[in-house]
Protein backbone atom coordinates (compact mmCIF):
# COMPACT_ATOMS: atom_id res chain seq x y z
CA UNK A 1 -0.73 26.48 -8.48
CA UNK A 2 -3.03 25.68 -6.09
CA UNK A 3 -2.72 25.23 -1.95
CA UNK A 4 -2.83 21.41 -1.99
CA UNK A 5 0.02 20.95 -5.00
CA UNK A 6 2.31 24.15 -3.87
CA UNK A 7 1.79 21.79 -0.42
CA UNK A 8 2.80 18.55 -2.12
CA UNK A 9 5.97 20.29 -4.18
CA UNK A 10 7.42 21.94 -0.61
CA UNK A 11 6.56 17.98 0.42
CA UNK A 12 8.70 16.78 -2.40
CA UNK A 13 11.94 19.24 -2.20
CA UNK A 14 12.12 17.79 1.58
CA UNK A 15 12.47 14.45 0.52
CA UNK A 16 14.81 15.50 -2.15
CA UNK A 17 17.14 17.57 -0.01
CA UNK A 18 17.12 14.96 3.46
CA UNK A 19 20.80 15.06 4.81
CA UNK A 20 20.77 11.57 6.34
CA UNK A 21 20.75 9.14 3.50
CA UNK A 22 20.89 6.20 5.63
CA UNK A 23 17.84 3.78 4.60
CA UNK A 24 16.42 4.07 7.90
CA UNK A 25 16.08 8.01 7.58
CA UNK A 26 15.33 7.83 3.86
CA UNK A 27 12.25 5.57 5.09
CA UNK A 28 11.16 7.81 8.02
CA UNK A 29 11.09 10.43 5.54
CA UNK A 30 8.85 8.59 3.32
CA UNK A 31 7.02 7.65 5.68
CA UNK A 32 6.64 11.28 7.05
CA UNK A 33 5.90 12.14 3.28
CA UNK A 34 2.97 9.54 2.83
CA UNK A 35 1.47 11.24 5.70
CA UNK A 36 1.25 14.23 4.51
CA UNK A 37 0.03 13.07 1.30
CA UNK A 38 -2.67 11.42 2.63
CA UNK A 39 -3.27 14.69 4.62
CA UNK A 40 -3.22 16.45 1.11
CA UNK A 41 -5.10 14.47 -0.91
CA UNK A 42 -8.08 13.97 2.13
CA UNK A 43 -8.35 17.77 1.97
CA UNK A 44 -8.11 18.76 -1.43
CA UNK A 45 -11.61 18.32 -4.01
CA UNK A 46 -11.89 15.34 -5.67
CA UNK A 47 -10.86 16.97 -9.22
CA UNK A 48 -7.82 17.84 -7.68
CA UNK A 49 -6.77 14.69 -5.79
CA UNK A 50 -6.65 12.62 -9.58
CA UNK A 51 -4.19 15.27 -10.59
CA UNK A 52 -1.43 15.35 -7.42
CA UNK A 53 -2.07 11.85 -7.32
CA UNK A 54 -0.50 11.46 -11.04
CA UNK A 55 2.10 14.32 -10.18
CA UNK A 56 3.24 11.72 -7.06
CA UNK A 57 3.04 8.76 -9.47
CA UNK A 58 5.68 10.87 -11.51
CA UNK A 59 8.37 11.05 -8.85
CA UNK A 60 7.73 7.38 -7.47
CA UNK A 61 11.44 5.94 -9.25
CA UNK A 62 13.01 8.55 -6.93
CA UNK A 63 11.44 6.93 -4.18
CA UNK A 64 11.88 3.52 -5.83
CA UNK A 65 15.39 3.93 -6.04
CA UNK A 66 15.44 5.77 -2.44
CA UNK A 67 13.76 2.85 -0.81
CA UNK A 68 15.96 -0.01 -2.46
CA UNK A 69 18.95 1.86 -0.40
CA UNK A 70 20.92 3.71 -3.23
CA UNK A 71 22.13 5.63 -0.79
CA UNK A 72 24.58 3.25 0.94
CA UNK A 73 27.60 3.99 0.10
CA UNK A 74 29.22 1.40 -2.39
CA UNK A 75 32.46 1.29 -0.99
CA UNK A 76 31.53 0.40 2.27
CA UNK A 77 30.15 -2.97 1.39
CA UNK A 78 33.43 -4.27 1.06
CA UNK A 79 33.92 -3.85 4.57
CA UNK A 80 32.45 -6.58 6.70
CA UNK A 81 31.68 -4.26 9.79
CA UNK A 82 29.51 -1.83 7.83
CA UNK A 83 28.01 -4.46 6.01
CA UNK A 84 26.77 -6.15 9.19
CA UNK A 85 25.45 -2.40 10.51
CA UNK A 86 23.30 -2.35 7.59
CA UNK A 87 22.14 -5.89 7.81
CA UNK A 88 21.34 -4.92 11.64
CA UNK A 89 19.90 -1.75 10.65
CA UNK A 90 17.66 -3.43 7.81
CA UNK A 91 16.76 -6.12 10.73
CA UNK A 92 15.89 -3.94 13.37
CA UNK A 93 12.41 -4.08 14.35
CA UNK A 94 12.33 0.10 14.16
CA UNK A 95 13.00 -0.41 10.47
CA UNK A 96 10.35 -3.78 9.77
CA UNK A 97 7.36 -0.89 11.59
CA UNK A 98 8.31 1.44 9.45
CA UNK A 99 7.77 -0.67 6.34
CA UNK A 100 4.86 -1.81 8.17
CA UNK A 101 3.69 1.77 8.20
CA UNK A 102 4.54 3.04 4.74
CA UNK A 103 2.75 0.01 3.81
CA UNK A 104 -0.91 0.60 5.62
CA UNK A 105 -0.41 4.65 4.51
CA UNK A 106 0.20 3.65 0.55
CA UNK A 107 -3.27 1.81 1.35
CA UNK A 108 -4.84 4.53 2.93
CA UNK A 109 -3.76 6.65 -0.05
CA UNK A 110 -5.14 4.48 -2.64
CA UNK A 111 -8.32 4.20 -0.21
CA UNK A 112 -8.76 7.86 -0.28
CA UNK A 113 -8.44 8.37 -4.17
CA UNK A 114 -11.05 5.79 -5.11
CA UNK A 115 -13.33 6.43 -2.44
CA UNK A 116 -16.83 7.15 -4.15
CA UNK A 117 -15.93 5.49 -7.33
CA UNK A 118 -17.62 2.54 -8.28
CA UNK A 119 -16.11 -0.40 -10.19
């Protein structure tokens, strides 16, 4: 396995094993993650990017369903407290830069792997 994807799967278990599952941490983590990828995919020759790019493209329902807040727990929408720290949480203008953010490094991702190719 080479550097860049041994790089990407250490990338990948941290996502995987995060302890906070709140969506606020599961998105600072992605956003940490998109980072890095970016990082790894700037640095690694072009015949490589195509293929760690696809490997990513593979694991992108886990991060679907990490992003769409699985990991609130069920239960605690019943309760009306929780279920206006979430809304809050969800609100918070912390949360709406760090959309902003995994937003403009997806871009800068997609930037990077067609860079040179022509249409």
């Amino acid at each position: 396995m080479s550097h860049s994807m041994d790089r990407f799967h250490k990338l990948l278990d941290g996502v995987k094993n995060q302890e906070d599952k709140s969506p606020k941490a599961t998105l600072q983590t992605f956003v940490h993650f998109l980072k890095e990828m970016k990082d790894i995919i700037k640095h690694s020759p072009k015949e490589e990017r195509e293929h760690i790019f696809k490997e990513f493209q593979k694991h992108q329902k886990e991060f679907e369903s990490a992003m769409k807040g699985l990991h609130v727990d069920k239960s605690k929408l019943d309760d009306p407290k929780e279920l206006e720290k979430i809304k809050s949480q969800l609100e918070s203008e912390d949360f709406k830069a760090l959309v902003k953010e995994m937003s403009e490094q997806l871009f800068e991702i997609v930037k990077i792997m067609y860079e040179g190719k022509t249409h």
